[in-house]
Protein backbone atom coordinates (compact mmCIF):
# COMPACT_ATOMS: atom_id res chain seq x y z
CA UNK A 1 -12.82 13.91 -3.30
CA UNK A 2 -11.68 14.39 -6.71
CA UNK A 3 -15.11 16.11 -7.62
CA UNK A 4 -14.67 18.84 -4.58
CA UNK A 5 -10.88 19.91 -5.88
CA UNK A 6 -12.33 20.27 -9.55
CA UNK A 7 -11.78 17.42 -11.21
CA UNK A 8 -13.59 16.84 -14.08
CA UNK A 9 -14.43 14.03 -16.77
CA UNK A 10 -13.50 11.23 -14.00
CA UNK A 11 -12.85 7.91 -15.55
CA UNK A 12 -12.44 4.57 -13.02
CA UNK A 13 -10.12 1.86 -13.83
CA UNK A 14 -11.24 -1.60 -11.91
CA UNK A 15 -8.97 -4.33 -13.65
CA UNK A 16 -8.41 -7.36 -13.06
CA UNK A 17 -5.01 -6.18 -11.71
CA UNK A 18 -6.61 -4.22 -9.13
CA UNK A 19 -8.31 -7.12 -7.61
CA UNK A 20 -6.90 -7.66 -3.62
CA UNK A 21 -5.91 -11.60 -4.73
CA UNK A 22 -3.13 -9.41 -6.65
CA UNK A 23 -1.83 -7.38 -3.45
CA UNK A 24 0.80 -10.45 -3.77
CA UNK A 25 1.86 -9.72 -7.03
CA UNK A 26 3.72 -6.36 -5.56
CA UNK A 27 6.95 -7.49 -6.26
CA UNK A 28 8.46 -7.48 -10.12
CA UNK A 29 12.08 -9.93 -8.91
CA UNK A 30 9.65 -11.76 -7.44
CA UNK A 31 5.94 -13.53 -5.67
CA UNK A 32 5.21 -13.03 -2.07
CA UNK A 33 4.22 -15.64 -0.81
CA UNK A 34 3.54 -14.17 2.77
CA UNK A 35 2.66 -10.33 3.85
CA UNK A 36 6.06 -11.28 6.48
CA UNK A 37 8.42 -11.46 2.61
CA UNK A 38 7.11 -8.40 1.11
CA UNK A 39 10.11 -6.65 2.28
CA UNK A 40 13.38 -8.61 2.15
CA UNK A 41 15.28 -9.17 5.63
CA UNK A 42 17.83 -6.44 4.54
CA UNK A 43 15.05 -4.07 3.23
CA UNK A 44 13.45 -4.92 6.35
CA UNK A 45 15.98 -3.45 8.39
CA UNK A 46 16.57 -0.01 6.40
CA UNK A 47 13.29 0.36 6.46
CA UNK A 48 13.03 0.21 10.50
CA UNK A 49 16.58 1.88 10.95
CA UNK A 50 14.95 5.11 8.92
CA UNK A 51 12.04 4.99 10.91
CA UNK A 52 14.00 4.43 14.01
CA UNK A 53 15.66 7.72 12.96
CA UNK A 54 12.90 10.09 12.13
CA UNK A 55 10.21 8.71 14.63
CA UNK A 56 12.12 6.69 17.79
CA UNK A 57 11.14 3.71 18.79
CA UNK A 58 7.78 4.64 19.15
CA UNK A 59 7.77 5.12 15.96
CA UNK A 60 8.68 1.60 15.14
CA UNK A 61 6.09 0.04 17.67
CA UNK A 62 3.19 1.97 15.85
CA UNK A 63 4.39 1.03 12.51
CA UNK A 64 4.80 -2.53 13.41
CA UNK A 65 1.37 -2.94 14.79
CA UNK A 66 -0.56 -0.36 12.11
CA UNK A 67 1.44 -3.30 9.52
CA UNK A 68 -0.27 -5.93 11.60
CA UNK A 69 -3.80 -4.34 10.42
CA UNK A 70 -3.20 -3.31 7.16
CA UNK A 71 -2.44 -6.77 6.49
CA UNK A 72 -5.40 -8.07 8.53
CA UNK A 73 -7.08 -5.83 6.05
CA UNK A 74 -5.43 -7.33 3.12
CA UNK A 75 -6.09 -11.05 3.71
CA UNK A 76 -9.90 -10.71 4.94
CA UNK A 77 -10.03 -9.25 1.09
CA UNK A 78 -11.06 -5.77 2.57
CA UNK A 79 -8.16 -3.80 0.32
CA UNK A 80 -8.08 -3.44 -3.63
CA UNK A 81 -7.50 -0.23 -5.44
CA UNK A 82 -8.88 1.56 -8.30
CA UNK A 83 -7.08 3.94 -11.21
CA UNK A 84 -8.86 7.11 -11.45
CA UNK A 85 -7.42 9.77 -13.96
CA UNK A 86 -9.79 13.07 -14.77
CA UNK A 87 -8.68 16.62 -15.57
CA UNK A 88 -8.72 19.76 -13.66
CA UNK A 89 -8.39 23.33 -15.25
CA UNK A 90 -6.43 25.44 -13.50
């Protein structure tokens, strides 16, 4: 993708931070011990009440179950992520 808008000189960054065992470390104040306490109970709640807002409750349903997979995802070891940096001349 980066290749098609231009980019060039592409340079990948797999570190050991990037490995999906850290997903848990996404918290600075604290570890999550669960994908449920990645969010605090408060955050929790501003988070759905904005959704609630912009999207209905439809809009909370589908967020609560695409959650569900994403973290599916996340424990089966099936999500990491990569730095990539490169230039593009305008």
């Amino acid at each position: 993708m980066l290749q098609k808008a231009g980019v060039a000189n592409i340079i990948a960054e797999h570190e050991e931070w990037s490995k999906p065992e850290k997903f848990w470390k996404v918290r600075k104040d604290r570890d999550v011990s669960h994908y449920s306490k990645i969010l605090t109970f408060p955050e929790r709640l501003v988070t759905l009440k904005r959704i609630l807002q912009k999207q209905g409750i439809k809009g909370v349903l589908k967020t609560m179950e695409n959650e569900k997979i994403f973290f599916k995802a996340i424990l089966d070891g099936k999500v990491g992520y990569c730095l990539y940096k490169g230039v593009k001349d305008i």
